[in-house]
C-alpha atoms as a PDB file:
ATOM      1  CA  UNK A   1     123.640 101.295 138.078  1.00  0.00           C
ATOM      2  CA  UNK A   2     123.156 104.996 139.623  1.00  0.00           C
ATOM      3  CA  UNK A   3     119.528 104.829 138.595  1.00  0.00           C
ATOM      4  CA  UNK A   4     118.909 101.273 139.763  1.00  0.00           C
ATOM      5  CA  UNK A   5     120.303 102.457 143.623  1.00  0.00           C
ATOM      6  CA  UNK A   6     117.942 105.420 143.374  1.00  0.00           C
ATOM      7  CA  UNK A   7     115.008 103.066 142.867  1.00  0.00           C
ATOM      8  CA  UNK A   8     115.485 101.171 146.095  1.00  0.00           C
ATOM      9  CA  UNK A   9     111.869 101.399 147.020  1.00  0.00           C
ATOM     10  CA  UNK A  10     111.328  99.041 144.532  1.00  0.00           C
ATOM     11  CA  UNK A  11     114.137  96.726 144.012  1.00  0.00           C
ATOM     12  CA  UNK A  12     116.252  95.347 146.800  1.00  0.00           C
ATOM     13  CA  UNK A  13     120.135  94.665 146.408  1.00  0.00           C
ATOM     14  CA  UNK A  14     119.706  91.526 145.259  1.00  0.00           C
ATOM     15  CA  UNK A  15     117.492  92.507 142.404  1.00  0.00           C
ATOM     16  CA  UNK A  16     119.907  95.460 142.106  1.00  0.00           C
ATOM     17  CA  UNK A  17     122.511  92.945 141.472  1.00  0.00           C
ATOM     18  CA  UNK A  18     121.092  90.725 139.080  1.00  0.00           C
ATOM     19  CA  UNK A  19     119.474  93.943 136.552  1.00  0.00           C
ATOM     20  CA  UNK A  20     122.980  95.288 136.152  1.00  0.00           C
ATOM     21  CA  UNK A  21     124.438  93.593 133.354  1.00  0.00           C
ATOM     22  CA  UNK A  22     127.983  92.530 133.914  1.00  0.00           C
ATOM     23  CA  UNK A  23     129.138  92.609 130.295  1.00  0.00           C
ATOM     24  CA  UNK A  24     126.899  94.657 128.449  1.00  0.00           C
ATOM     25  CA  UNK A  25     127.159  94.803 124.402  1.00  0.00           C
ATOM     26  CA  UNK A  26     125.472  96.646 121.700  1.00  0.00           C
ATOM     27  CA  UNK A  27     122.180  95.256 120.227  1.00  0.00           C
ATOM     28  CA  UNK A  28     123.057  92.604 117.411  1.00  0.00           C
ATOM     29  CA  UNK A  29     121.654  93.475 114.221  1.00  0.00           C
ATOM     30  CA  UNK A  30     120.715  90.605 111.596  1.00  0.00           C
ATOM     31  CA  UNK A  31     119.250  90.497 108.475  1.00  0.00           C
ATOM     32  CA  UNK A  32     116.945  87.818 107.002  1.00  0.00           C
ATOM     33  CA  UNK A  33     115.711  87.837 103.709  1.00  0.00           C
ATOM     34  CA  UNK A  34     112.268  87.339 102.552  1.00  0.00           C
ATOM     35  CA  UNK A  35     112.726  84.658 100.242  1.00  0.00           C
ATOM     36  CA  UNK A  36     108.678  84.242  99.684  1.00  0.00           C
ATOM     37  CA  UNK A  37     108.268  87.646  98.176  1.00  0.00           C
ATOM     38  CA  UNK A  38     109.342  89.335  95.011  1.00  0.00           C
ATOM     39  CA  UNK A  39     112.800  90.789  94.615  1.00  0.00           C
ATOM     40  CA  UNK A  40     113.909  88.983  98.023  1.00  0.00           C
ATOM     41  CA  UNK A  41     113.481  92.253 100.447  1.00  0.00           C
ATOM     42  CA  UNK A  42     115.720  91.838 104.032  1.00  0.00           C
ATOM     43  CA  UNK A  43     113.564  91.868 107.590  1.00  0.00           C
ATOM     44  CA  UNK A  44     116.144  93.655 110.068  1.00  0.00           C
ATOM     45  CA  UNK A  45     115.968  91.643 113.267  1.00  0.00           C
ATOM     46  CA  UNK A  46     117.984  93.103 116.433  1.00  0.00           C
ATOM     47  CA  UNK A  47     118.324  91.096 119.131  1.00  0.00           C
ATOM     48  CA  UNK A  48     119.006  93.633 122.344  1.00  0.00           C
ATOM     49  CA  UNK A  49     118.904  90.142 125.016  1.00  0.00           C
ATOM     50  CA  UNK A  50     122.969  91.684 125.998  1.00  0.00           C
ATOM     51  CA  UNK A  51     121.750  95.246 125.617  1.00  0.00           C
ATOM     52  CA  UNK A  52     122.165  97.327 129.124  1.00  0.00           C
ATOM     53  CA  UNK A  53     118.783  98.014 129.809  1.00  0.00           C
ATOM     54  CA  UNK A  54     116.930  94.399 128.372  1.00  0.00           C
ATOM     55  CA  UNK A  55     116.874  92.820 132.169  1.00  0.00           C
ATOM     56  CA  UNK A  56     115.449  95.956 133.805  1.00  0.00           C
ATOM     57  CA  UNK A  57     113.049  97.034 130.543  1.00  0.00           C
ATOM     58  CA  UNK A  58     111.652  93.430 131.116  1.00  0.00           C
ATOM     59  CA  UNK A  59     111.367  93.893 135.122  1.00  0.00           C
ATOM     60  CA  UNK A  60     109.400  96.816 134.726  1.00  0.00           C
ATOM     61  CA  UNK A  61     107.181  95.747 132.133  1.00  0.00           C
ATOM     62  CA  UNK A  62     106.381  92.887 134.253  1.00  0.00           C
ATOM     63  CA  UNK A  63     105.270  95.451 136.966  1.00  0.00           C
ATOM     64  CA  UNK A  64     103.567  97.549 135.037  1.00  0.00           C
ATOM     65  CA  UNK A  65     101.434  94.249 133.736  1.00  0.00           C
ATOM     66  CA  UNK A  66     100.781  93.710 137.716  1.00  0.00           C
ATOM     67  CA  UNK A  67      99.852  97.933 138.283  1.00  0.00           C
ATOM     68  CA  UNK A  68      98.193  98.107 135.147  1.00  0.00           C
ATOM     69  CA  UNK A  69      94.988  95.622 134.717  1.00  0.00           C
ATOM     70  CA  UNK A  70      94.638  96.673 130.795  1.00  0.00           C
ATOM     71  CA  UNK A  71      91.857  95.319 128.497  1.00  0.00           C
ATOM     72  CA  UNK A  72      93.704  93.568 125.494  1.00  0.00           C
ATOM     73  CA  UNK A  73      90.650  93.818 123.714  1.00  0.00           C
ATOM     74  CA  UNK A  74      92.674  94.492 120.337  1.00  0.00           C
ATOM     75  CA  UNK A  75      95.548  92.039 120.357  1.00  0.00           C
ATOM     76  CA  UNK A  76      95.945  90.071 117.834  1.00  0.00           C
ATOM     77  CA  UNK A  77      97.466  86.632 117.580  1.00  0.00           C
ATOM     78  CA  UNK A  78      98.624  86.676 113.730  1.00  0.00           C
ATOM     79  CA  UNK A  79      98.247  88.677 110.802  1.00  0.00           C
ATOM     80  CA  UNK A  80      95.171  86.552 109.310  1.00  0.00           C
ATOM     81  CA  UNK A  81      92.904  87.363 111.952  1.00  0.00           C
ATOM     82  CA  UNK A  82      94.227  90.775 112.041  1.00  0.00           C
ATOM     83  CA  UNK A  83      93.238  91.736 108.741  1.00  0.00           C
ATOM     84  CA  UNK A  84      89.895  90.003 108.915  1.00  0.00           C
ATOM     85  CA  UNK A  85      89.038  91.938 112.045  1.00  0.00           C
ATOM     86  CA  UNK A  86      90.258  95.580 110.593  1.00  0.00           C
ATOM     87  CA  UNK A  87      88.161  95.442 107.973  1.00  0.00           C
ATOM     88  CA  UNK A  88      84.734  95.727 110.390  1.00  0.00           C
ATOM     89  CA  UNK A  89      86.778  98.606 112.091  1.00  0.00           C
ATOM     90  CA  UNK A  90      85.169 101.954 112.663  1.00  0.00           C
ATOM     91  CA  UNK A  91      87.943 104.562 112.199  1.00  0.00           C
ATOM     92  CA  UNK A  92      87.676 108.261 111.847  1.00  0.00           C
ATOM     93  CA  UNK A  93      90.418 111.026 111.921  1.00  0.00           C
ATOM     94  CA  UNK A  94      91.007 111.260 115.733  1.00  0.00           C
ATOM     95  CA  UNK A  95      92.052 107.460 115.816  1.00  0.00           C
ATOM     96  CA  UNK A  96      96.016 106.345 115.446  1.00  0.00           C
ATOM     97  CA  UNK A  97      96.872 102.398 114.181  1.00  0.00           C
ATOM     98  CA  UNK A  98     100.058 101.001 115.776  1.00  0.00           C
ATOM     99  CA  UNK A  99     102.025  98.095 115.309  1.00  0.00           C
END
């Protein structure tokens, strides 16, 4: 709440008001298991929508999107295309993949 005040030149009270969470609580963690693949490995899922910082973390990413007019030029929309597009990729040893 400190840190929201000191940002008042770009929230108002209101907004203030509404990013503070009134009852914050731990992210949930929940396992689901893989039931397609061998040996039934778990996917960890955490859920963070009653975390403290979810309502501002999404405020400010929708600012950022505003500020910053990026080229998505290597999103992806699933994993199909994804690996049919990687495989025309030009990497060397400067470049980084990630997910």
């Amino acid at each position: 709440m400190k840190t929201l005040k000191q940002c008042n030149l770009i929230f108002n009270n209101n907004q203030i008001k509404y990013l503070t969470q009134k009852n914050p609580t731990p992210p949930k963690l929940n396992a689901r298991i893989k039931i397609h693949k061998p040996n039934n490995p778990i996917r960890s899922v955490v859920n963070s929508i009653n975390a403290p910082t979810y309502k501002i973390a999404k405020k400010l990413n929708d600012i950022l999107k505003q500020c910053l007019q990026l080229k998505n030029q290597y999103n992806t929309p699933n994993s199909g295309i994804f690996a049919q597009d990687i495989t025309t990729l030009k990497v060397n040893e400067q470049h980084r993949m990630i997910t």
